[in-house]
PDB file of N, CA and C in Angstrom:
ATOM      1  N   UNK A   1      19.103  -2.568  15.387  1.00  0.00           N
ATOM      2  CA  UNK A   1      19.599  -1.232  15.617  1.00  0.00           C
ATOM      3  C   UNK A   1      18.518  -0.254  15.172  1.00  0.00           C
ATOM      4  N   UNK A   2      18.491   0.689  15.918  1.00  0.00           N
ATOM      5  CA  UNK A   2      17.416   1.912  15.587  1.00  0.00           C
ATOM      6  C   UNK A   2      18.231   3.275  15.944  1.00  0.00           C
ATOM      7  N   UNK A   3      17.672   4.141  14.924  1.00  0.00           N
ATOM      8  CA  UNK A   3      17.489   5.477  14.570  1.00  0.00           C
ATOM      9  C   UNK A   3      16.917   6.385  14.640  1.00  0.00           C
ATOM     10  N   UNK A   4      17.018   7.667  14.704  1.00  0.00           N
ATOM     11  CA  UNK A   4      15.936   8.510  14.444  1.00  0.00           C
ATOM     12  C   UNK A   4      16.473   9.536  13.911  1.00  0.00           C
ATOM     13  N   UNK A   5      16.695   9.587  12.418  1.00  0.00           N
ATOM     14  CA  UNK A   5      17.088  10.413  11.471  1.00  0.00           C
ATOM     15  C   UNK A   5      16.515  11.730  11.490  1.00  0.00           C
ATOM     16  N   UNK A   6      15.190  11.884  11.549  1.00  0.00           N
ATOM     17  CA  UNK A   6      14.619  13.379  11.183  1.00  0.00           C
ATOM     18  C   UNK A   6      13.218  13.019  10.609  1.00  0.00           C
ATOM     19  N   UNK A   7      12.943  13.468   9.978  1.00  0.00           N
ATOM     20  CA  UNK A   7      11.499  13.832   9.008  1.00  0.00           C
ATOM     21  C   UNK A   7      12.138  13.243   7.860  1.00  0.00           C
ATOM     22  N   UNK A   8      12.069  12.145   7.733  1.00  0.00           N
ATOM     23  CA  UNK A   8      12.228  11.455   6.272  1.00  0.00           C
ATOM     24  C   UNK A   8      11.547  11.737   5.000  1.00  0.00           C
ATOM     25  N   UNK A   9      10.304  11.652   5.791  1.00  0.00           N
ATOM     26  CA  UNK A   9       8.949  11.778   4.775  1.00  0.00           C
ATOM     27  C   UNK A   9       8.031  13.299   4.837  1.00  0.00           C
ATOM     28  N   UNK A  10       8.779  14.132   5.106  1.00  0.00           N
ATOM     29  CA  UNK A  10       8.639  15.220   4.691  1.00  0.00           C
ATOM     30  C   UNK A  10       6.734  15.854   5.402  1.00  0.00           C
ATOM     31  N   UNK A  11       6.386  15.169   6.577  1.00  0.00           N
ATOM     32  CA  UNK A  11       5.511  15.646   7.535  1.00  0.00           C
ATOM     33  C   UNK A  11       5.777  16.295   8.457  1.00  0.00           C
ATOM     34  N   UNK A  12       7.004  16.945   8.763  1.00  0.00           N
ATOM     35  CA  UNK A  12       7.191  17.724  10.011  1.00  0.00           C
ATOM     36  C   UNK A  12       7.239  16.932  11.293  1.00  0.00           C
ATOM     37  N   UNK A  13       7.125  15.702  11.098  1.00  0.00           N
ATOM     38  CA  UNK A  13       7.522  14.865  12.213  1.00  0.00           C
ATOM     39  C   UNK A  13       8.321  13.566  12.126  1.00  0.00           C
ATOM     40  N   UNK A  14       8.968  13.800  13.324  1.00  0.00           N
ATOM     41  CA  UNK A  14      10.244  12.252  13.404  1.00  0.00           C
ATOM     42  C   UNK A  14       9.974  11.074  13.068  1.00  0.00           C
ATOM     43  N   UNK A  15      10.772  10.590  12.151  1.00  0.00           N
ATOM     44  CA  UNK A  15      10.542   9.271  11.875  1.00  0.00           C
ATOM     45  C   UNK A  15      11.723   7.997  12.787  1.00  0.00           C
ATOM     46  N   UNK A  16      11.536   7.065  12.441  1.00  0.00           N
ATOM     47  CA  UNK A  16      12.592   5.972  13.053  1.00  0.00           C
ATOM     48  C   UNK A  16      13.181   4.950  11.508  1.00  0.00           C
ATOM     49  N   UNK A  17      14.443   4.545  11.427  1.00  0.00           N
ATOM     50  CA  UNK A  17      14.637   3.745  10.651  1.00  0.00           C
ATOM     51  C   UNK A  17      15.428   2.567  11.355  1.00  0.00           C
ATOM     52  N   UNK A  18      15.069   0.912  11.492  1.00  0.00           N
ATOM     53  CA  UNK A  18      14.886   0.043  11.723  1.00  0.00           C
ATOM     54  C   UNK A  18      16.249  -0.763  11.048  1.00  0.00           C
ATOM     55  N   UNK A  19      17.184  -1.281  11.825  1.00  0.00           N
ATOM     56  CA  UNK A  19      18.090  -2.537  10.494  1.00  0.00           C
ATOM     57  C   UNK A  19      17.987  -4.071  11.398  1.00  0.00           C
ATOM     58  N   UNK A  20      17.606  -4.701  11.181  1.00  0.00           N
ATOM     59  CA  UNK A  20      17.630  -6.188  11.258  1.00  0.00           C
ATOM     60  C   UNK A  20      18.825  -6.578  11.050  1.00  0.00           C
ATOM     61  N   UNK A  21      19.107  -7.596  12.093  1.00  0.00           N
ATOM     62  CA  UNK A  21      20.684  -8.106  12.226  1.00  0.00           C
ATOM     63  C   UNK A  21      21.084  -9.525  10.578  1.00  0.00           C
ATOM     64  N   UNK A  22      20.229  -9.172   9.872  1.00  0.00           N
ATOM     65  CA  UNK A  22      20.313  -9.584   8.306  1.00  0.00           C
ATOM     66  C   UNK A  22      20.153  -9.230   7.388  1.00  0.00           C
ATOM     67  N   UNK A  23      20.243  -7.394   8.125  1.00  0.00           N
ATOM     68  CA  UNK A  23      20.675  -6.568   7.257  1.00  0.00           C
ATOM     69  C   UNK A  23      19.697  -6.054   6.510  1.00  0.00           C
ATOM     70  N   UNK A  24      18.693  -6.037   6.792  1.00  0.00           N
ATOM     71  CA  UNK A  24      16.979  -5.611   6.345  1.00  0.00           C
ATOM     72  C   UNK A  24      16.809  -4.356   7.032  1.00  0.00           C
ATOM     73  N   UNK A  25      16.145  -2.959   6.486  1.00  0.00           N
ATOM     74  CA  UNK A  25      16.342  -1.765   6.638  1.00  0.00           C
ATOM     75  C   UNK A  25      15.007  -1.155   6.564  1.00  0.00           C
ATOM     76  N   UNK A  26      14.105  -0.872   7.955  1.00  0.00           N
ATOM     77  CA  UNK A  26      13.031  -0.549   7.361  1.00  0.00           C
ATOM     78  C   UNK A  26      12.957   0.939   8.359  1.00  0.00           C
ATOM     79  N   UNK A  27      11.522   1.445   7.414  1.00  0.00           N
ATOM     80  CA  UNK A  27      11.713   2.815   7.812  1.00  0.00           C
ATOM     81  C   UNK A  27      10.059   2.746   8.766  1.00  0.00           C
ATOM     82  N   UNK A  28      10.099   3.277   9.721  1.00  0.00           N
ATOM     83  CA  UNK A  28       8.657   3.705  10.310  1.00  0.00           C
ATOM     84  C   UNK A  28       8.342   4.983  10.286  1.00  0.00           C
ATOM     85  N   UNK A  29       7.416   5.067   9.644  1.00  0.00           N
ATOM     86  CA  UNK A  29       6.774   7.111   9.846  1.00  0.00           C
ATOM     87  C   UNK A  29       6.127   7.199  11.155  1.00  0.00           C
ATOM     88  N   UNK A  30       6.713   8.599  11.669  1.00  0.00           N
ATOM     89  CA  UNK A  30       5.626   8.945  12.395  1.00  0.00           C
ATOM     90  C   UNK A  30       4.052   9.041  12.377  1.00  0.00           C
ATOM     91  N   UNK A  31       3.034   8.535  13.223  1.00  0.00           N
ATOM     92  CA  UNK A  31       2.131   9.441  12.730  1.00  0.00           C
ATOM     93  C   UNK A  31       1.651  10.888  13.601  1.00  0.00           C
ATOM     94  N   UNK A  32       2.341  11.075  14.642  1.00  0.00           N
ATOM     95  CA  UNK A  32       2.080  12.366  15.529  1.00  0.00           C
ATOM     96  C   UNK A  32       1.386  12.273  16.755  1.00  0.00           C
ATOM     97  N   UNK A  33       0.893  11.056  16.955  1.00  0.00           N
ATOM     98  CA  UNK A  33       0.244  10.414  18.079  1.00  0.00           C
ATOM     99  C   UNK A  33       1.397  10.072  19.180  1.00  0.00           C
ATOM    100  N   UNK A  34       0.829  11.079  20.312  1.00  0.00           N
ATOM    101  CA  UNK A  34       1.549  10.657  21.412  1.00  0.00           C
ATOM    102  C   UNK A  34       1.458   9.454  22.078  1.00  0.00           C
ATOM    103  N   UNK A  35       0.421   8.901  21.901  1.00  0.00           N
ATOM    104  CA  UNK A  35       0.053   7.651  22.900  1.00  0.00           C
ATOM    105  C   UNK A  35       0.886   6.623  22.266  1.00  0.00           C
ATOM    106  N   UNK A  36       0.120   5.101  21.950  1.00  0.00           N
ATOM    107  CA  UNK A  36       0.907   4.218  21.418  1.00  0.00           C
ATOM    108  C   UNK A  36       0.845   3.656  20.091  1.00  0.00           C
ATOM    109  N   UNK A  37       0.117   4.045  19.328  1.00  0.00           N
ATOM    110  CA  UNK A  37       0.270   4.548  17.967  1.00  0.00           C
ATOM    111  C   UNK A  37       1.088   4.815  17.275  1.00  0.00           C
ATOM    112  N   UNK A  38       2.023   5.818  17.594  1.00  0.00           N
ATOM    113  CA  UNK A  38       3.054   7.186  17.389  1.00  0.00           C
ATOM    114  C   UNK A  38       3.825   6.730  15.855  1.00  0.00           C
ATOM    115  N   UNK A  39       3.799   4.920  15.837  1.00  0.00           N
ATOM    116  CA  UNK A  39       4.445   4.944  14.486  1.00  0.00           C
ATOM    117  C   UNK A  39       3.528   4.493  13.675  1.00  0.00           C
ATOM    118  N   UNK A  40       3.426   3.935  12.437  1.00  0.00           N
ATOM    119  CA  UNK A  40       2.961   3.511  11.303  1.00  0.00           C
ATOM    120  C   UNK A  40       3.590   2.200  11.056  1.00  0.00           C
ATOM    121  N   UNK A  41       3.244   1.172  10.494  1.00  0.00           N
ATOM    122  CA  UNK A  41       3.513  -0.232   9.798  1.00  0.00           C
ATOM    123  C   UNK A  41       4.870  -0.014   9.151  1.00  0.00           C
ATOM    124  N   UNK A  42       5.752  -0.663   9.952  1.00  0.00           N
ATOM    125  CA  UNK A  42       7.249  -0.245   9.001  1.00  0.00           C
ATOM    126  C   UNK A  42       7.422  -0.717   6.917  1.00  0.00           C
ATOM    127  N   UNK A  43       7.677   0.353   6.190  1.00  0.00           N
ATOM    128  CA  UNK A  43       7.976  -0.181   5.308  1.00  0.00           C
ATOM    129  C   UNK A  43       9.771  -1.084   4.600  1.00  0.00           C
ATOM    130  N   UNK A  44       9.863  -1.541   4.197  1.00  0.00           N
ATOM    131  CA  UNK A  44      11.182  -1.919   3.915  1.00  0.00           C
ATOM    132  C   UNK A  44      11.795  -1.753   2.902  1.00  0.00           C
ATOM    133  N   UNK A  45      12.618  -0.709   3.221  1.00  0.00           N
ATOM    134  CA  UNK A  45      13.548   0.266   2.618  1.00  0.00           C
ATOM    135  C   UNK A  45      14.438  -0.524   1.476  1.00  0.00           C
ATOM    136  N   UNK A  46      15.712  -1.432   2.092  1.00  0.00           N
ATOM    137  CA  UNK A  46      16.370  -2.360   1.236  1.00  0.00           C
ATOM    138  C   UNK A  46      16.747  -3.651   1.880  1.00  0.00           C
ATOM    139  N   UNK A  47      18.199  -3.777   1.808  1.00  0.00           N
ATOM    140  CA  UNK A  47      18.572  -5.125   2.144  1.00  0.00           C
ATOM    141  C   UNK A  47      20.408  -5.225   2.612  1.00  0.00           C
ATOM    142  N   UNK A  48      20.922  -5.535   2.732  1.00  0.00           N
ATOM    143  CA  UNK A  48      21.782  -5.617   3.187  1.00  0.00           C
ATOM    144  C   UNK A  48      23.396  -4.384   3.381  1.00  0.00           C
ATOM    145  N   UNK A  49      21.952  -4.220   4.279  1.00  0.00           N
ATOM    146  CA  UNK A  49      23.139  -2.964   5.782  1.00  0.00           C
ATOM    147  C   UNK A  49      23.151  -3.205   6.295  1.00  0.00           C
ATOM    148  N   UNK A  50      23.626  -4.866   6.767  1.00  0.00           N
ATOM    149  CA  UNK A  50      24.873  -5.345   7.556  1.00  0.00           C
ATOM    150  C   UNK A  50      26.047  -5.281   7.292  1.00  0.00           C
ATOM    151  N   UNK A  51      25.909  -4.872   6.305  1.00  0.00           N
ATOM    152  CA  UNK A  51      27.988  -4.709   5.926  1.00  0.00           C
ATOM    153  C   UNK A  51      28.526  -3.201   6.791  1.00  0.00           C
ATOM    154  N   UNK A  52      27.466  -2.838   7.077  1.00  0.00           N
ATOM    155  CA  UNK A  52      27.927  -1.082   7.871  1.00  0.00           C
ATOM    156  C   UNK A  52      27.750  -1.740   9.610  1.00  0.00           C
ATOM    157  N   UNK A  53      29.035  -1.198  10.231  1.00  0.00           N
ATOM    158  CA  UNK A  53      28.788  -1.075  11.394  1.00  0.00           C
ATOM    159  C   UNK A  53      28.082  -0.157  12.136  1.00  0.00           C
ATOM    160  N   UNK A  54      27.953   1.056  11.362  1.00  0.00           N
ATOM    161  CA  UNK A  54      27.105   2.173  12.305  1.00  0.00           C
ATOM    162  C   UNK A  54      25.809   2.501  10.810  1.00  0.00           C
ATOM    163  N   UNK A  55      24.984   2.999  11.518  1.00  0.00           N
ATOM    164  CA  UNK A  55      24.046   4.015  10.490  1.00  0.00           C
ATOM    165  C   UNK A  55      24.243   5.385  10.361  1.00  0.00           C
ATOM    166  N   UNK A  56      24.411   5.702  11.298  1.00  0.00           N
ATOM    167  CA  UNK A  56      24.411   7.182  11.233  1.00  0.00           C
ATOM    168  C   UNK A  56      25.590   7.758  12.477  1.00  0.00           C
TER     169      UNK A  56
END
């Protein structure tokens, strides 16, 4: 499942947050690059948000 919360990280640009169907939660920053770049190396947030049916 994917997201796109807002500016997480406080750059003025959209980020994405990531959940793995085992419940692994990671966040990707933008980096502002239109081409195919656009995100950054996901970091991993926590761990089990599989118990939530929705994120947001």
């Amino acid at each position: 499942m994917l997201v796109v919360p807002g500016d997480i990280d406080g750059d003025s640009k959209g980020d994405v947050l990531g959940r793995l169907p085992n419940g692994d939660l990671y966040l990707y920053t933008s980096t502002g690059n239109a081409g195919t770049a656009d995100l950054h190396r996901p970091g991993k947030v926590g761990s089990g948000w599989n118990i939530y049916k929705n994120m947001i």
